[in-house]
Protein backbone atom coordinates (compact mmCIF):
# COMPACT_ATOMS: atom_id res chain seq x y z
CA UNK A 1 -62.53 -130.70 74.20
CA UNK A 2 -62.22 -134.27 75.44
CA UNK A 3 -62.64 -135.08 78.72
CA UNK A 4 -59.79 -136.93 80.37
CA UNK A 5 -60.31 -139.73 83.33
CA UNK A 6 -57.39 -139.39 85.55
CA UNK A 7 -57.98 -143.32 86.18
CA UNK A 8 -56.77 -144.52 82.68
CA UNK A 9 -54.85 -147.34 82.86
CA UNK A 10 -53.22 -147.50 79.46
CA UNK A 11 -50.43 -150.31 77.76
CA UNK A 12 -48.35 -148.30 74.82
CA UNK A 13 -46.58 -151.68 72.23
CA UNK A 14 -43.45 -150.76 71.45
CA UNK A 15 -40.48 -152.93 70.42
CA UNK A 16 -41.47 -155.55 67.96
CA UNK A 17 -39.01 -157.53 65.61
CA UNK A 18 -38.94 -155.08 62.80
CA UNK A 19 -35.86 -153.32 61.29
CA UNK A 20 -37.28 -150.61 63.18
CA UNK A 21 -37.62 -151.88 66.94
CA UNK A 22 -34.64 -149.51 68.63
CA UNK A 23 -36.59 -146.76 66.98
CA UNK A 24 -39.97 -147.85 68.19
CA UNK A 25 -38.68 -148.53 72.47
CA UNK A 26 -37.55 -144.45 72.08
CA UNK A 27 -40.78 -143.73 70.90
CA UNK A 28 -42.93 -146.15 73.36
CA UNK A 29 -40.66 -144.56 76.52
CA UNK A 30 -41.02 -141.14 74.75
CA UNK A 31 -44.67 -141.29 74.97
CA UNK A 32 -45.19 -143.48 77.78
CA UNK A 33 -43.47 -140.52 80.21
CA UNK A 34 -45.95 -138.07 78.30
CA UNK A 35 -48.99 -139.82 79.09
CA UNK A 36 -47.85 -140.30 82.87
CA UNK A 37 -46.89 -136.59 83.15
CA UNK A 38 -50.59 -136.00 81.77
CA UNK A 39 -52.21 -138.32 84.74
CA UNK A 40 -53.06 -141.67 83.17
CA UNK A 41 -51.49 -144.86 84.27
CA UNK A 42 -49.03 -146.59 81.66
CA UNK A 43 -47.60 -149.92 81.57
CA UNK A 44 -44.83 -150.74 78.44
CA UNK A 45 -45.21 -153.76 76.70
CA UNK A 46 -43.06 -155.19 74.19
CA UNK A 47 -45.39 -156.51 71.10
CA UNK A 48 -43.88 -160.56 71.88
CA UNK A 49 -45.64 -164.10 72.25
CA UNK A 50 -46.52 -162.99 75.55
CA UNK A 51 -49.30 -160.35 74.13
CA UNK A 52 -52.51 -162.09 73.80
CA UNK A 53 -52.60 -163.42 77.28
CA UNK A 54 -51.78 -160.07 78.46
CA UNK A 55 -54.87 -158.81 76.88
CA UNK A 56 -57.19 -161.23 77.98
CA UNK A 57 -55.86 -161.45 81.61
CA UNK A 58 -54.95 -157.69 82.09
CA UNK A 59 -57.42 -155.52 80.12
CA UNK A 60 -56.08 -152.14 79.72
CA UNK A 61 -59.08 -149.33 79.28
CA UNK A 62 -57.12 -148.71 75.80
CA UNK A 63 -53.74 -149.71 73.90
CA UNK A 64 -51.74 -147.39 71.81
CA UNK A 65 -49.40 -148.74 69.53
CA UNK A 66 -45.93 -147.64 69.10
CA UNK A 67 -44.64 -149.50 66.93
CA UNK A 68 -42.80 -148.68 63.25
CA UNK A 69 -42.33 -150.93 61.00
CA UNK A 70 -44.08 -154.43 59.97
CA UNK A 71 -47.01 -155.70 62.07
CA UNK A 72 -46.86 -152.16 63.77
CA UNK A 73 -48.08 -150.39 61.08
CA UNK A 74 -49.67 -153.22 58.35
CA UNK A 75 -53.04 -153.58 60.02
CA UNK A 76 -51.51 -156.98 61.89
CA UNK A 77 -51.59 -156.16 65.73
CA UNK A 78 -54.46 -153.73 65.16
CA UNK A 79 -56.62 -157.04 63.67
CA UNK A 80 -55.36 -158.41 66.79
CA UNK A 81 -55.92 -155.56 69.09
CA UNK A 82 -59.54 -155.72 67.00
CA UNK A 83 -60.07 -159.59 67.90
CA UNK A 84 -59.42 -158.72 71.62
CA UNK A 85 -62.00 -156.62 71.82
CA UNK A 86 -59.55 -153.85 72.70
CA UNK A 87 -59.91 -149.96 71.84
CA UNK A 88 -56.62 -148.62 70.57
CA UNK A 89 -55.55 -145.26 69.05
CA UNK A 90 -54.99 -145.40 65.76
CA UNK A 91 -56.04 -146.20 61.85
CA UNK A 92 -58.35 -149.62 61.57
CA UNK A 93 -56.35 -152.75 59.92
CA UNK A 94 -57.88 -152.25 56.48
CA UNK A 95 -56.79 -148.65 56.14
CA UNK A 96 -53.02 -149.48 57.37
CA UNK A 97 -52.42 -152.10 55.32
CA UNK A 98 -53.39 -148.97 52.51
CA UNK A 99 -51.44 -146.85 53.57
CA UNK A 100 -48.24 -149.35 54.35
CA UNK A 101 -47.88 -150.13 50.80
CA UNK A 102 -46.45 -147.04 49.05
CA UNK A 103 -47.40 -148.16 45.82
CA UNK A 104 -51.23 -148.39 46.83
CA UNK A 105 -51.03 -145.95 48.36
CA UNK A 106 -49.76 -143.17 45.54
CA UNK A 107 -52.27 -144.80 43.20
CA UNK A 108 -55.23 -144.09 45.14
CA UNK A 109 -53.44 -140.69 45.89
CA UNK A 110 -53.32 -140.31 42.22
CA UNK A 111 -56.44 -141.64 40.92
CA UNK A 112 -57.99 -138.81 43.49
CA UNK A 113 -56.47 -136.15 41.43
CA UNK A 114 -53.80 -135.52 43.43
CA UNK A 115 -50.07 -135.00 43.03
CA UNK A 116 -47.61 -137.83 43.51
CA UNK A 117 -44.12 -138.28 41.88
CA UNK A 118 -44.58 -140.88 38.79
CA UNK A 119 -43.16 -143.95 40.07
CA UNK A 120 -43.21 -148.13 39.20
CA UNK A 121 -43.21 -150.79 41.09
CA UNK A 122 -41.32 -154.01 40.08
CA UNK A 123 -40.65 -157.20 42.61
CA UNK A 124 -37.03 -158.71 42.85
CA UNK A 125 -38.05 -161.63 40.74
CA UNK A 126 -38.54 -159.02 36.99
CA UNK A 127 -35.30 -158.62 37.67
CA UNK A 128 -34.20 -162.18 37.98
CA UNK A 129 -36.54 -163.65 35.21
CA UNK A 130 -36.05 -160.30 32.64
CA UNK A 131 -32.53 -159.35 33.12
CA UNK A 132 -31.34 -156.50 35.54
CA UNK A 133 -29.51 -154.57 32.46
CA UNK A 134 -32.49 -154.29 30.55
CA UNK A 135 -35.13 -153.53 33.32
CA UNK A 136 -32.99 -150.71 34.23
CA UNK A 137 -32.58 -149.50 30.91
CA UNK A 138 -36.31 -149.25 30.81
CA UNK A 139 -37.15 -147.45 33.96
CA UNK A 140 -34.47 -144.61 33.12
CA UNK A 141 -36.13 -144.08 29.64
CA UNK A 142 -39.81 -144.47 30.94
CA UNK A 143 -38.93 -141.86 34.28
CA UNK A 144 -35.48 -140.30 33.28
CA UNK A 145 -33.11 -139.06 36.19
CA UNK A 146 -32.75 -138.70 38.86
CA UNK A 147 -34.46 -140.55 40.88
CA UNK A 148 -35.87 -142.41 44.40
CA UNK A 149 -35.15 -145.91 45.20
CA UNK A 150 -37.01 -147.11 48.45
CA UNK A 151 -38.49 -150.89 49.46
CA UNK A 152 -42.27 -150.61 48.75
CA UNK A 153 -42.99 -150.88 52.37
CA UNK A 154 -41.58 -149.90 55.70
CA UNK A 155 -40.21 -146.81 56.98
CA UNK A 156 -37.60 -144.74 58.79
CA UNK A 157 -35.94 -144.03 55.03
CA UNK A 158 -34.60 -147.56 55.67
CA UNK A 159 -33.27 -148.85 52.12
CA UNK A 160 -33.72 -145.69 50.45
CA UNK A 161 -31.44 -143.88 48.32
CA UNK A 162 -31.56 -141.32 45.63
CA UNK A 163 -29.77 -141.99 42.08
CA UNK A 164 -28.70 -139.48 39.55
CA UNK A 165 -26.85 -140.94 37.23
CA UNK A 166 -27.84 -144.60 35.94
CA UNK A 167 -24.45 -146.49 37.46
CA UNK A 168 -25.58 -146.20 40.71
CA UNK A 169 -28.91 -147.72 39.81
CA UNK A 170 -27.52 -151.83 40.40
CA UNK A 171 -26.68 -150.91 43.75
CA UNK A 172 -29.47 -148.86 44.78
CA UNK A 173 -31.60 -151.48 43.97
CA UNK A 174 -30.29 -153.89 45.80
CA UNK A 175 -29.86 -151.63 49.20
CA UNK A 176 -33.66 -151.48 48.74
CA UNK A 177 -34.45 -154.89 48.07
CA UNK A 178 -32.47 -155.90 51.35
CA UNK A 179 -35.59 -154.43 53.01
CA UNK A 180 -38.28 -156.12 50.87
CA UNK A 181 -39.55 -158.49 47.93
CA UNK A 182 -40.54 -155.14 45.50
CA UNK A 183 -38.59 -151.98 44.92
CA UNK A 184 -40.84 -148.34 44.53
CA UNK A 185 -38.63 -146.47 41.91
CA UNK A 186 -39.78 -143.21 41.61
CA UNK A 187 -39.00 -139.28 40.02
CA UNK A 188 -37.26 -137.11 42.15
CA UNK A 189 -38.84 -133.90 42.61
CA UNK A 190 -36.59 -131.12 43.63
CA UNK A 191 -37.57 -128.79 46.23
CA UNK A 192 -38.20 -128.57 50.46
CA UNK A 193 -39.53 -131.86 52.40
CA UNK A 194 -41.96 -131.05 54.75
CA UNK A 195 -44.08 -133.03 57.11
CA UNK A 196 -47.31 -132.58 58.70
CA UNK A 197 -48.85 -134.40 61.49
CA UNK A 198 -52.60 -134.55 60.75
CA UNK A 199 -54.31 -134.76 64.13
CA UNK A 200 -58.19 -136.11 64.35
CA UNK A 201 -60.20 -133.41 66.54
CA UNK A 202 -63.73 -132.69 67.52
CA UNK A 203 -64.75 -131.47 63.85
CA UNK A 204 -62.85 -133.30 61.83
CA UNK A 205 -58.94 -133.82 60.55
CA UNK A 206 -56.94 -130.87 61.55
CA UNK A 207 -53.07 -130.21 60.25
CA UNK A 208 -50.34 -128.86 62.39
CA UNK A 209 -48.11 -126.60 62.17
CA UNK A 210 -45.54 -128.28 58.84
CA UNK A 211 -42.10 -129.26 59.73
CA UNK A 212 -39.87 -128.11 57.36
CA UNK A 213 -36.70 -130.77 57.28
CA UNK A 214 -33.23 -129.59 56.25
CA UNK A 215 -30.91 -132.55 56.37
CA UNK A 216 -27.18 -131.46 56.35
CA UNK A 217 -26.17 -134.46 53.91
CA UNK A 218 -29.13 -133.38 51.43
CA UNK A 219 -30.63 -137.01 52.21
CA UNK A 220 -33.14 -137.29 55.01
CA UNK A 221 -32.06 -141.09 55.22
CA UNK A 222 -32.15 -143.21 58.39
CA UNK A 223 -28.83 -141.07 59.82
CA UNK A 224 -30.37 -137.93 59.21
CA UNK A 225 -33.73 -139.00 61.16
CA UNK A 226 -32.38 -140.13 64.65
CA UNK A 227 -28.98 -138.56 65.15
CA UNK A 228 -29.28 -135.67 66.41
CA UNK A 229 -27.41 -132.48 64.61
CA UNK A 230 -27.73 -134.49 61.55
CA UNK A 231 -30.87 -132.16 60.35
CA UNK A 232 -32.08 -128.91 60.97
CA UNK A 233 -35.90 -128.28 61.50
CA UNK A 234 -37.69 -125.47 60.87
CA UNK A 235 -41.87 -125.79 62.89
CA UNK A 236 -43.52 -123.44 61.60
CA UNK A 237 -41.81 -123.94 58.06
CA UNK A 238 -40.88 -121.03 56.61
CA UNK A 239 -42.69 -121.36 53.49
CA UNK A 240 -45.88 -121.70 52.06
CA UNK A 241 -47.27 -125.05 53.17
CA UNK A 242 -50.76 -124.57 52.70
CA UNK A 243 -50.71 -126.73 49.39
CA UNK A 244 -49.22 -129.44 51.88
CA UNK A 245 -51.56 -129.30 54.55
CA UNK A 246 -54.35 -129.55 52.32
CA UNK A 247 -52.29 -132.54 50.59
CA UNK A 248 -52.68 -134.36 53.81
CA UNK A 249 -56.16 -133.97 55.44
CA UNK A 250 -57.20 -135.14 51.88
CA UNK A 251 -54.65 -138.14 51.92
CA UNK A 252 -55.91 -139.26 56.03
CA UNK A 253 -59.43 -138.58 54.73
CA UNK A 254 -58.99 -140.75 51.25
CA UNK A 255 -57.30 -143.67 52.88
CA UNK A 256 -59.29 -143.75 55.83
CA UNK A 257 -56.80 -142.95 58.51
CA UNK A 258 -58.08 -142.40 62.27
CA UNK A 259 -57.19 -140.12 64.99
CA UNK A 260 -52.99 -139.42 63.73
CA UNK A 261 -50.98 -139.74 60.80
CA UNK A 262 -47.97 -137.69 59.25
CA UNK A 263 -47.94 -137.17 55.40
CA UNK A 264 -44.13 -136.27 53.85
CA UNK A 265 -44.25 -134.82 50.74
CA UNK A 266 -41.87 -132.09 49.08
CA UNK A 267 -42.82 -128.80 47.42
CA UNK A 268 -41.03 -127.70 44.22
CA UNK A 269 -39.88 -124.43 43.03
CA UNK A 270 -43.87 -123.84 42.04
CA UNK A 271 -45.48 -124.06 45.51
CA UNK A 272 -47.10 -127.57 44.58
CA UNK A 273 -47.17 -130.32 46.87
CA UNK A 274 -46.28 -134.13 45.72
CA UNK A 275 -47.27 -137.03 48.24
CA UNK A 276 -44.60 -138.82 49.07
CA UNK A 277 -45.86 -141.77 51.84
CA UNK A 278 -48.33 -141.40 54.92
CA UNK A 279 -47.60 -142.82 57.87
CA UNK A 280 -49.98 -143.96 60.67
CA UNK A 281 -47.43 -144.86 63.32
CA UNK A 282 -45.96 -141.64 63.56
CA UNK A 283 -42.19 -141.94 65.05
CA UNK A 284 -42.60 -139.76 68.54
CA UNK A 285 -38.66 -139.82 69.85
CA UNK A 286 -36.49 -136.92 70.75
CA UNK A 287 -35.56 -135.87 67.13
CA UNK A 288 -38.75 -136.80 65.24
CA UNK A 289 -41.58 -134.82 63.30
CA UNK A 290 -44.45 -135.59 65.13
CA UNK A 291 -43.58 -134.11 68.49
CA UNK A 292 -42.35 -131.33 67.12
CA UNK A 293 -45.54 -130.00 65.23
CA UNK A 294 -47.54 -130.85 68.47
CA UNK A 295 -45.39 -128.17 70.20
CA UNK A 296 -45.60 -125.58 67.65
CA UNK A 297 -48.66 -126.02 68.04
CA UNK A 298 -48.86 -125.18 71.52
CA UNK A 299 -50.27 -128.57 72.53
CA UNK A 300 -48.30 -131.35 74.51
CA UNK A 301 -47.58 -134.80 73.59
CA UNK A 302 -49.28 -136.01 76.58
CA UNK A 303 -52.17 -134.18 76.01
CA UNK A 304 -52.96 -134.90 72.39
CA UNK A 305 -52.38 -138.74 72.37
CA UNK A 306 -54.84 -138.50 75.89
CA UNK A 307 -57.16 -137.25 74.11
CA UNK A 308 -57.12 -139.60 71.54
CA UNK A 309 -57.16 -141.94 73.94
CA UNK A 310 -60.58 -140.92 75.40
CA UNK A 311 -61.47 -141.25 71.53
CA UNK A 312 -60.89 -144.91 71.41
CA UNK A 313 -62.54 -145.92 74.44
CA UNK A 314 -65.54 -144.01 73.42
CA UNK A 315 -65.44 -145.86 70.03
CA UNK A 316 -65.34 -148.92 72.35
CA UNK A 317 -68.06 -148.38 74.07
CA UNK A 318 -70.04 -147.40 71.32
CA UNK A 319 -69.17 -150.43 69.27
CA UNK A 320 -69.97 -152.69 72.28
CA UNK A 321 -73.67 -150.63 72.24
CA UNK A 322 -74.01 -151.03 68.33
């Protein structure tokens, strides 16, 4: 167990200028309130021009970052949060920018041996310079239907839709190209989506308790994730999800990811997991996945990320003694 200072004086970056910044003040006022309820002082900052000279004129014992989307979750405030000399909970800036780009991700997910759904990546500009017609042609005869469209990075389902019949492929592409430069077109396996929150402990990476997600549409797209009746949940799922949990202490382990992360991934009719995407910046507001594993688990928000907190100072520390 981790010894908490009551004396923590802790910022939480939320906010931003990503797709996702509405999504990411819910989760930095979510968590914020946790902390305080746990003892530890929090002040809210918005991740703005006004950041670095808050860090070198206020020096909070640690940061935790909040943030979905862009520089929240590519490795770009952590390098900054590094360069500051500030601890902060989370994955290092290498290992986000790994796990932020789907496509690297599921390729180093695959080379490992494990399952992903067979996908290709192709930028906006094959399209433009090769023809749309033909392109699409190609991907339907190389990974048949139906299946996912989503932007290669980002989050929140933003951009993604699922296709099953080839008509609807023109204007799936472009709703995901409206989010980025490169589209990840990938099979669609049938079967339950689950989540788990992979939280890191004393001994090691330790799973929680799987959300299993029910959305009412079919589609857990943006809707289905933050309004609430939208979806049901069911933490503990109620199936197997032992081939999931496995999937992702070995997918935080193999992309380096530190102290929390939530791997979504579906199991088919066969018990067998498929990665879907990892995520490092965890969404932590009323109606998402994180939370809700922490409290199956008979643990509190507050009391987890605190924890994790005391984690990062003590990597501070030891970093400053290296």
């Amino acid at each position: 167990m981790v010894d908490i200072s009551a004396d923590r004086w802790v910022a939480v970056l939320s906010g931003g200028l990503s797709h996702e910044r509405e999504v990411s003040l819910r989760s930095g006022r979510r968590l914020s309130a946790a902390l305080r309820s746990a003892g530890l002082t929090v002040t809210e900052w918005d991740a703005d021009g006004m950041l670095l000279s808050r860090l070198a004129t206020e020096r909070p014992d640690a940061v935790v970052v909040a943030l979905h989307g862009g520089e929240g979750e590519n490795g770009a405030i952590q390098s900054i949060l590094d360069m500051a000399g500030v601890p902060h909970v989370g994955t290092d800036p290498s290992a986000c920018r790994r796990a932020w780009d789907k496509p690297t991700a599921k390729a180093e997910i695959s080379r490992a041996g494990l399952t992903t759904p067979d996908w290709v990546a192709l930028p906006h500009s094959t399209f433009r310079e090769l023809g749309a017609q033909p392109v699409i042609d190609a991907l339907v005869a190389k990974l048949g239907l139906p299946l996912m469209l989503k932007p290669d990075q980002g989050g929140s389902a933003l951009g993604a839709r699922v296709v099953r019949e080839a008509a609807e492929l023109p204007s799936a592409m472009v709703g995901a190209l409206s989010y980025g430069d490169t589209v990840l077109v990938e099979q669609l396996v049938e079967g339950t989506e689950v989540a788990i929150g992979v939280v890191d402990g004393p001994e090691g990476p330790e799973a929680l308790p799987a959300v299993q997600i029910e959305a009412a549409g079919g589609i857990y797209d943006y809707a289905a994730r933050y309004t609430a009746g939208l979806t049901s949940y069911r933490v503990p799922a109620e199936l197997d999800t032992s081939s999931a949990e496995e999937l992702a202490i070995a997918a935080h382990r193999l992309l380096g990811l530190r102290d929390v992360s939530r791997t979504d991934a579906i199991i088919d009719r066969e018990g067998t997991a498929h990665f879907l995407e990892v995520n490092v910046s965890p969404g932590l507001t009323e109606t998402s996945l994180l939370p809700m594993a922490i409290e199956a688990a008979d643990r509190s928000l507050g009391g987890v990320f605190a924890g994790l907190i005391e984690q990062a100072i003590s990597r501070g520390h030891a970093g400053r003694l290296a």
